[in-house]
C-alpha atoms as a PDB file:
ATOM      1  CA  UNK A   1       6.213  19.114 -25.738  1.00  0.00           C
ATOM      2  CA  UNK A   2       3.305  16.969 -25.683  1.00  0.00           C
ATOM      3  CA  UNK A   3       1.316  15.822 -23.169  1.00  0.00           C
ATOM      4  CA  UNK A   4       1.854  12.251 -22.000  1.00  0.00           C
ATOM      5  CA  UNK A   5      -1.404  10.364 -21.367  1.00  0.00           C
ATOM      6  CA  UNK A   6      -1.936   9.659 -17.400  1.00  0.00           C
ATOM      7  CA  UNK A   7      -4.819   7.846 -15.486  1.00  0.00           C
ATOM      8  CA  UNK A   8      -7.593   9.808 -15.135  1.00  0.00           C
ATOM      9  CA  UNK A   9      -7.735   9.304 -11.010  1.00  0.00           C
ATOM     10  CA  UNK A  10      -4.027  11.055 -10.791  1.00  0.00           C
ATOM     11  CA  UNK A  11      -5.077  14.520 -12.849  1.00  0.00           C
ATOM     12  CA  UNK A  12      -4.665  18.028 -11.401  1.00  0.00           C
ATOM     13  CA  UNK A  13      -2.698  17.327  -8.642  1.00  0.00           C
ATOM     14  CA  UNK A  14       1.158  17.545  -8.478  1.00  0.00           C
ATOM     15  CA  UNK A  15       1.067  15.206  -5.708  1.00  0.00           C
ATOM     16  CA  UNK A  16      -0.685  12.683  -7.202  1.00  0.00           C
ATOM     17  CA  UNK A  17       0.671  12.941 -10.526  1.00  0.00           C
ATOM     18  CA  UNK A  18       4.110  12.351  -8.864  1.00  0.00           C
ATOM     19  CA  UNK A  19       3.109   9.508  -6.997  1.00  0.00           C
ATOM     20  CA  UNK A  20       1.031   7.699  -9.917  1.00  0.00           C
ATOM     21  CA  UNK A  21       4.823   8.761 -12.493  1.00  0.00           C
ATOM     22  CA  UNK A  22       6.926   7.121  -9.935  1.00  0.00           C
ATOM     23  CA  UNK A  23       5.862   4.847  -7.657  1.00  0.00           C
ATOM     24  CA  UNK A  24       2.288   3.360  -8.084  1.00  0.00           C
ATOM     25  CA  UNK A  25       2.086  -0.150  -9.917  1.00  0.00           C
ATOM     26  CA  UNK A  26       5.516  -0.759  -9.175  1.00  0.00           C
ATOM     27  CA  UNK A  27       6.908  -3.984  -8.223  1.00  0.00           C
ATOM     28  CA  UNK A  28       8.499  -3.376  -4.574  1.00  0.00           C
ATOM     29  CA  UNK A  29      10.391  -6.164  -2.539  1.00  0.00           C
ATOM     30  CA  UNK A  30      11.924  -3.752   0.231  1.00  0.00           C
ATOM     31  CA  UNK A  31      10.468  -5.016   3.009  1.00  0.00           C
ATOM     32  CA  UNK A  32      10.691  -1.334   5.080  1.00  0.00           C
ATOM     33  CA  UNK A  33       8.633   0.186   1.961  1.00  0.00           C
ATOM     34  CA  UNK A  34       6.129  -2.838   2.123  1.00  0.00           C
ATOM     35  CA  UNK A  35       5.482  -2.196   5.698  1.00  0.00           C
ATOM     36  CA  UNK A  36       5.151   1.558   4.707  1.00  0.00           C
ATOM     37  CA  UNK A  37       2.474   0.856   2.141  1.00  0.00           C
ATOM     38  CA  UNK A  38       0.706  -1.305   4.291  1.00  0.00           C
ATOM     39  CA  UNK A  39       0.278   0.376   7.431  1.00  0.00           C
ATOM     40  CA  UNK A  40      -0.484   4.078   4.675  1.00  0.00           C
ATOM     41  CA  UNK A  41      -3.211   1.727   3.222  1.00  0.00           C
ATOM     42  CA  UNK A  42      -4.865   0.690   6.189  1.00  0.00           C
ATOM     43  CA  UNK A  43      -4.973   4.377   7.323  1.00  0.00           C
ATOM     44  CA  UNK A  44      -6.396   4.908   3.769  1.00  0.00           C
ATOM     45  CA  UNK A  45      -9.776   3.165   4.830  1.00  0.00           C
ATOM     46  CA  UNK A  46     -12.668   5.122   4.233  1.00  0.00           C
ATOM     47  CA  UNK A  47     -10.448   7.905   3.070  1.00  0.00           C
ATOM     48  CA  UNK A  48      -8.949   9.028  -0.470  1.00  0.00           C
ATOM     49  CA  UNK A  49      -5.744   8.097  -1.020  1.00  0.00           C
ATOM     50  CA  UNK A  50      -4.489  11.861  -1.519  1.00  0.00           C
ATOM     51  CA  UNK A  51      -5.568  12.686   2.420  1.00  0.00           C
ATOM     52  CA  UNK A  52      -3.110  10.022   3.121  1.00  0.00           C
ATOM     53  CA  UNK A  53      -0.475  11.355   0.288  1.00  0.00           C
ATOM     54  CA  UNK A  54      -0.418  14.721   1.563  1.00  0.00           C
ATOM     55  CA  UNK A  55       0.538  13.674   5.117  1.00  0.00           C
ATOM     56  CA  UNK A  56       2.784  10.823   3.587  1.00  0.00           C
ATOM     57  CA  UNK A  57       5.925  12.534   5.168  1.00  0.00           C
ATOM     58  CA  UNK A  58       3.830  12.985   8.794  1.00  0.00           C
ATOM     59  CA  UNK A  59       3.302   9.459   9.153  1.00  0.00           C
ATOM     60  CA  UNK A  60       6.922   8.449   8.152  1.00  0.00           C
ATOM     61  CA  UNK A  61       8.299  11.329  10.764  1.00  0.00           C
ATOM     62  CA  UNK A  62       5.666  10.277  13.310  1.00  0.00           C
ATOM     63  CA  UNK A  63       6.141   5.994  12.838  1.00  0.00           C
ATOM     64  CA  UNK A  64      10.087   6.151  12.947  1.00  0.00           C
ATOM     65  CA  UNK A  65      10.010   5.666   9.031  1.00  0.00           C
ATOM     66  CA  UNK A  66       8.112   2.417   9.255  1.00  0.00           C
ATOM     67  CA  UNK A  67      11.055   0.932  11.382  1.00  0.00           C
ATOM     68  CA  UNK A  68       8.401  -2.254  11.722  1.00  0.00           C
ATOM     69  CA  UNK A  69      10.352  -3.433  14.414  1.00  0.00           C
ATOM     70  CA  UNK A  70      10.481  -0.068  16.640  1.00  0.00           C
ATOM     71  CA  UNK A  71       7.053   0.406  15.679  1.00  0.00           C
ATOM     72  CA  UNK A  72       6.145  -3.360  17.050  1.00  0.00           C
ATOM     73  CA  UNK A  73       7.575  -2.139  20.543  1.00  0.00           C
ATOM     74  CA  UNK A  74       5.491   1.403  20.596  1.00  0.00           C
ATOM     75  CA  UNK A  75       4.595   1.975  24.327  1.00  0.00           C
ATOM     76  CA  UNK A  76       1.150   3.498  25.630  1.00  0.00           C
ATOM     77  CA  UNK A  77       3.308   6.783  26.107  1.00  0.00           C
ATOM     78  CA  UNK A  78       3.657   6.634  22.434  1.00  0.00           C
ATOM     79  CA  UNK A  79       0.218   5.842  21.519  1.00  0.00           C
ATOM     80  CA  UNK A  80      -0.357   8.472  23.382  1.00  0.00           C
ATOM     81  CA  UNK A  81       1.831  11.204  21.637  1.00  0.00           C
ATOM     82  CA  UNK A  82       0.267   9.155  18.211  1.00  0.00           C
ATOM     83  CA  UNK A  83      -3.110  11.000  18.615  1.00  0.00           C
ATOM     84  CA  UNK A  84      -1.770  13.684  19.895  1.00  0.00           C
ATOM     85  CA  UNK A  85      -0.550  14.491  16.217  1.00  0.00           C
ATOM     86  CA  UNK A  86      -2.088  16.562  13.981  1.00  0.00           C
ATOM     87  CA  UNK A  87       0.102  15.929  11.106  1.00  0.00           C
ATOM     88  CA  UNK A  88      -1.637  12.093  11.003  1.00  0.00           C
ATOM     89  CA  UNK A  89      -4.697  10.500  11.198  1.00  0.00           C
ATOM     90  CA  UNK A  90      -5.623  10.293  14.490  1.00  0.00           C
ATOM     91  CA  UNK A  91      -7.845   7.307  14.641  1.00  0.00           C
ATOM     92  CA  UNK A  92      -7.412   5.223  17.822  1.00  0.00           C
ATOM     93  CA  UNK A  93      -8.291   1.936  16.102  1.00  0.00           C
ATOM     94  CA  UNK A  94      -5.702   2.488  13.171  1.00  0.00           C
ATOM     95  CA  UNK A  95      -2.962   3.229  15.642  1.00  0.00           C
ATOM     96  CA  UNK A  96      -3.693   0.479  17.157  1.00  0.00           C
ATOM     97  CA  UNK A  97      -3.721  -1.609  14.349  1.00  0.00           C
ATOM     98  CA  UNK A  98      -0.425  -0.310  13.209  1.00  0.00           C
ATOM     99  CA  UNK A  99       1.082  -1.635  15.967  1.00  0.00           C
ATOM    100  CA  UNK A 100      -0.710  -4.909  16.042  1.00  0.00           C
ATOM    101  CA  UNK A 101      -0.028  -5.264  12.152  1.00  0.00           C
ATOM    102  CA  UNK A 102       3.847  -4.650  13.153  1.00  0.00           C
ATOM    103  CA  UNK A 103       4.022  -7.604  15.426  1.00  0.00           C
ATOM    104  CA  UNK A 104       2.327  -9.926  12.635  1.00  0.00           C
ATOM    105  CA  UNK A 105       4.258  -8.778  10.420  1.00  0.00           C
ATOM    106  CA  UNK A 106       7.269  -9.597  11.983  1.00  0.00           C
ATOM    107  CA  UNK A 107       5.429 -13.041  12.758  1.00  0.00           C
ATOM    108  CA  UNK A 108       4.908 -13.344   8.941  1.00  0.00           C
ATOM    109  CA  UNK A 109       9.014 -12.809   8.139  1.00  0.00           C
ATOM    110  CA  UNK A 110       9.561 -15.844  10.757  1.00  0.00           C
ATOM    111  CA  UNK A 111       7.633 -18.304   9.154  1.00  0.00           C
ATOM    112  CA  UNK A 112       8.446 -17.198   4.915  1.00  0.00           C
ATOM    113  CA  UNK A 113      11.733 -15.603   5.228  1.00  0.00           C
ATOM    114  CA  UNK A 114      10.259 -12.124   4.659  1.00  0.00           C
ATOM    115  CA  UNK A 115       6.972 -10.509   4.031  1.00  0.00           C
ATOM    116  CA  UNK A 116       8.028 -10.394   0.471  1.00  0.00           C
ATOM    117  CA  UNK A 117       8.214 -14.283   0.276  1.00  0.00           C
ATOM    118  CA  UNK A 118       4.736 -14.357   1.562  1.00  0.00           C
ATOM    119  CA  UNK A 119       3.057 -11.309  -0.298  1.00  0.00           C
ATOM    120  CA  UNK A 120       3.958 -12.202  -3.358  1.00  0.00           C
ATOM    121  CA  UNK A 121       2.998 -15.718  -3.524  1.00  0.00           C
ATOM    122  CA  UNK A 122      -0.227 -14.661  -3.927  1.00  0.00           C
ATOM    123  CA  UNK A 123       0.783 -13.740  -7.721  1.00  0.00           C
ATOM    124  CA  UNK A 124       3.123 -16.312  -7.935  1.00  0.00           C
ATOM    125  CA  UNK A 125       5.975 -14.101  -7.385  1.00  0.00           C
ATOM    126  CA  UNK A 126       4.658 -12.343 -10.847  1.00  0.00           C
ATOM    127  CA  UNK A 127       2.820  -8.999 -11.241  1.00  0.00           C
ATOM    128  CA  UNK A 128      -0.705  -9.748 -13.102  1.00  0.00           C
ATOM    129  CA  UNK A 129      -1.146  -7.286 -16.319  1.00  0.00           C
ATOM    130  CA  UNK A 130      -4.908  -6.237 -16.028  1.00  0.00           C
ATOM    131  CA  UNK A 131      -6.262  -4.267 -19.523  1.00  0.00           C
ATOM    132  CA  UNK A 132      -7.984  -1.126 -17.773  1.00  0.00           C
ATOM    133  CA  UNK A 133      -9.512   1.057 -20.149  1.00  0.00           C
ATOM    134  CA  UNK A 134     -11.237   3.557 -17.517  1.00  0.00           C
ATOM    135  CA  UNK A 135      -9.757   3.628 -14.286  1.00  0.00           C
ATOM    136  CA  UNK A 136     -13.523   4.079 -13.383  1.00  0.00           C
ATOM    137  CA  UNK A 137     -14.014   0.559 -14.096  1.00  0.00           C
ATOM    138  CA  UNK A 138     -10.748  -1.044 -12.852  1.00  0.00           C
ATOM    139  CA  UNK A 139     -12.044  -3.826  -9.547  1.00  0.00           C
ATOM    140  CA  UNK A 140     -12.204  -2.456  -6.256  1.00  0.00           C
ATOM    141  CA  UNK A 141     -11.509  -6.279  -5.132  1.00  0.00           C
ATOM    142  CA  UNK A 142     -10.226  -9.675  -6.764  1.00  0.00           C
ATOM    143  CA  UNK A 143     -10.737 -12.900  -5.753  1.00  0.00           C
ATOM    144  CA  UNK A 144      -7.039 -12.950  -4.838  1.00  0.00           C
ATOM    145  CA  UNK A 145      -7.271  -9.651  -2.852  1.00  0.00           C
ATOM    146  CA  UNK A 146     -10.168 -11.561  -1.089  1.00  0.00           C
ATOM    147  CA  UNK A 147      -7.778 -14.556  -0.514  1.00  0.00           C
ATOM    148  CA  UNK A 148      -5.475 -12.119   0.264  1.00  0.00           C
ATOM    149  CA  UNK A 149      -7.648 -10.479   3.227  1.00  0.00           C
ATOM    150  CA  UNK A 150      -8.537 -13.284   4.761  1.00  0.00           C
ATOM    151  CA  UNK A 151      -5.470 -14.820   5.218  1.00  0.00           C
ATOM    152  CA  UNK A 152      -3.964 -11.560   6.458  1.00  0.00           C
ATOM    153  CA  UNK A 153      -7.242 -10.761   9.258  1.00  0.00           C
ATOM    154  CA  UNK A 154      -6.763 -14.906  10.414  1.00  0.00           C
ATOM    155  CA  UNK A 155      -2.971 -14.353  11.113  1.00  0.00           C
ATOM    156  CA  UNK A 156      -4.580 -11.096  13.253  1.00  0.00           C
ATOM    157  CA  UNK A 157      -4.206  -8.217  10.810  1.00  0.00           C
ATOM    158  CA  UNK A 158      -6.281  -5.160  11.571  1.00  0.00           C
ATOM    159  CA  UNK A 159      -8.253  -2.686   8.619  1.00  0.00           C
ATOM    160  CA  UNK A 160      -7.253  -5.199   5.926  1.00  0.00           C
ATOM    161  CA  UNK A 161     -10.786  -5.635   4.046  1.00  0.00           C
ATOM    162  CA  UNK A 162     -10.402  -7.111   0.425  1.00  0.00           C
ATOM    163  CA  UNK A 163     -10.903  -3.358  -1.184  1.00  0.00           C
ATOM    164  CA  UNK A 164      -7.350  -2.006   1.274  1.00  0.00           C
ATOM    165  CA  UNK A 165      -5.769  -5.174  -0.026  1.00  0.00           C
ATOM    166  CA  UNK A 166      -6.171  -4.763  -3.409  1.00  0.00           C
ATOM    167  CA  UNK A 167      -5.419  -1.047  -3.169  1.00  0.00           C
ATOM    168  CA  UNK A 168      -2.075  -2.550  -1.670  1.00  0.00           C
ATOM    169  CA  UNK A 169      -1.954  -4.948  -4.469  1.00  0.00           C
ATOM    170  CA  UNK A 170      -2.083  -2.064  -6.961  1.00  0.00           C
ATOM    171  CA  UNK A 171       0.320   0.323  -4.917  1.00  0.00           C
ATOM    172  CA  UNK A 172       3.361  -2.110  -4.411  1.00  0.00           C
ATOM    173  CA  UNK A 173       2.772  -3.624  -8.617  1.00  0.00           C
ATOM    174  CA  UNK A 174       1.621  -6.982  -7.771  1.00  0.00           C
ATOM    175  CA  UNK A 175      -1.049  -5.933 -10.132  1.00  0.00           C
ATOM    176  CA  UNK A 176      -0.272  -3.515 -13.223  1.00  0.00           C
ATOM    177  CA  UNK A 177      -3.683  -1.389 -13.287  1.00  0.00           C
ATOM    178  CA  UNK A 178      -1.774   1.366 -15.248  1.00  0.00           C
ATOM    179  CA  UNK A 179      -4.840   2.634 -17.792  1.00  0.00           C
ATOM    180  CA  UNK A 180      -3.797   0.865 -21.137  1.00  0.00           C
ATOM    181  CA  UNK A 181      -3.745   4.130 -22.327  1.00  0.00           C
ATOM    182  CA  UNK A 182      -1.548   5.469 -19.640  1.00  0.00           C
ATOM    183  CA  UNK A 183       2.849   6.057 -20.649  1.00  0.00           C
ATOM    184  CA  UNK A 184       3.311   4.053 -17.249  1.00  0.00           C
ATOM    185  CA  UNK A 185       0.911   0.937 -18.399  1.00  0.00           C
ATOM    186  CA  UNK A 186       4.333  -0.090 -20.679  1.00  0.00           C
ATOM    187  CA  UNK A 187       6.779   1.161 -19.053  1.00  0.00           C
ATOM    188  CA  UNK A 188       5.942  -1.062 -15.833  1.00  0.00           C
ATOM    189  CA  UNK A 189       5.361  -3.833 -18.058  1.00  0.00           C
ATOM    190  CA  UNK A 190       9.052  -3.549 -19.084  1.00  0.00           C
ATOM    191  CA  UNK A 191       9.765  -3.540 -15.504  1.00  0.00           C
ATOM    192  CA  UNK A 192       8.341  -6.652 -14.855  1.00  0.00           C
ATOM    193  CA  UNK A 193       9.318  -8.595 -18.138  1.00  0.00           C
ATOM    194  CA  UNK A 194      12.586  -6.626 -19.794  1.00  0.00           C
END
């Protein structure tokens, strides 16, 4: 059987193999998994992304499963319990901002209809194809994920820098930075134009 040909930043780790196979770069309009990826992103800061991975199923047990609305309502005696667990990351600021990024995003499905409307329209509704040749080299920020950012921090989003937001971008497939070499650069492609 031979080997298929992966990104180079997903090697030697089931974990991240799995994730990069099945879920990274691929368009998502669920607006329970966007919330997910958002608040796992901002967490992400200053972090690598497999820290975050391998407490994935923490966070989800800990934040009700990204119920954004339940999460929106979290009390101080929750906060509390929050940084009490070891199975997260137990920064004050983040869990903070996980609430606070709850409420606006709540805010956000008021005014487009859903947070899908309004992330998307960034890219048109339309994943961008970027030619990566060495993940080494893909952009750590765009001047959409900059566009992006600031638009997200003036309606009061917390930890959403221009490099989270395009880490975002590339986690829920609004852009396709699959390694042209990679099986997945196509087969996402087909996803987004069969």
């Amino acid at each position: 059987m031979t080997q298929k040909h992966k990104c180079g930043w997903c090697l030697g780790s089931y974990l991240y193999e799995n994730y990069h196979d099945t879920e990274w770069g691929v368009p998502l309009h669920d607006e329970q998994q966007l919330f997910e990826f958002l608040i796992l992103e901002t967490f992400q800061a200053g972090l690598s992304w497999i820290t975050i991975l391998k407490k994935r199923e923490n966070f989800r047990k800990a934040f009700d499963n990204f119920e954004y609305k339940k999460v929106a309502n979290y009390s101080d005696k929750k906060i509390q319990e929050l940084l009490k667990d070891s199975g997260i990351i137990r920064n004050k600021l983040k869990v903070n901002s996980a609430i606070t990024n709850a409420r606006n995003f709540i805010k956000i499905q008021e005014e487009f209809g859903s947070f899908d409307n309004y992330i998307w329209s960034f890219v048109n509704g339309k994943p961008i194809q970027n030619t990566v040749i060495d993940y080494k080299k893909a952009p750590a920020t765009t001047e959409i994920s900059d566009n992006l950012s600031k638009d997200l921090k003036k309606r009061g989003f917390k930890f959403t820098g221009s490099t989270v937001v395009y880490a975002f971008m590339q986690a829920i497939g609004m852009v396709n930075d699959h390694e042209k070499s990679c099986f997945r650069n196509e087969e996402i492609k087909k996803l987004t134009n069969p």
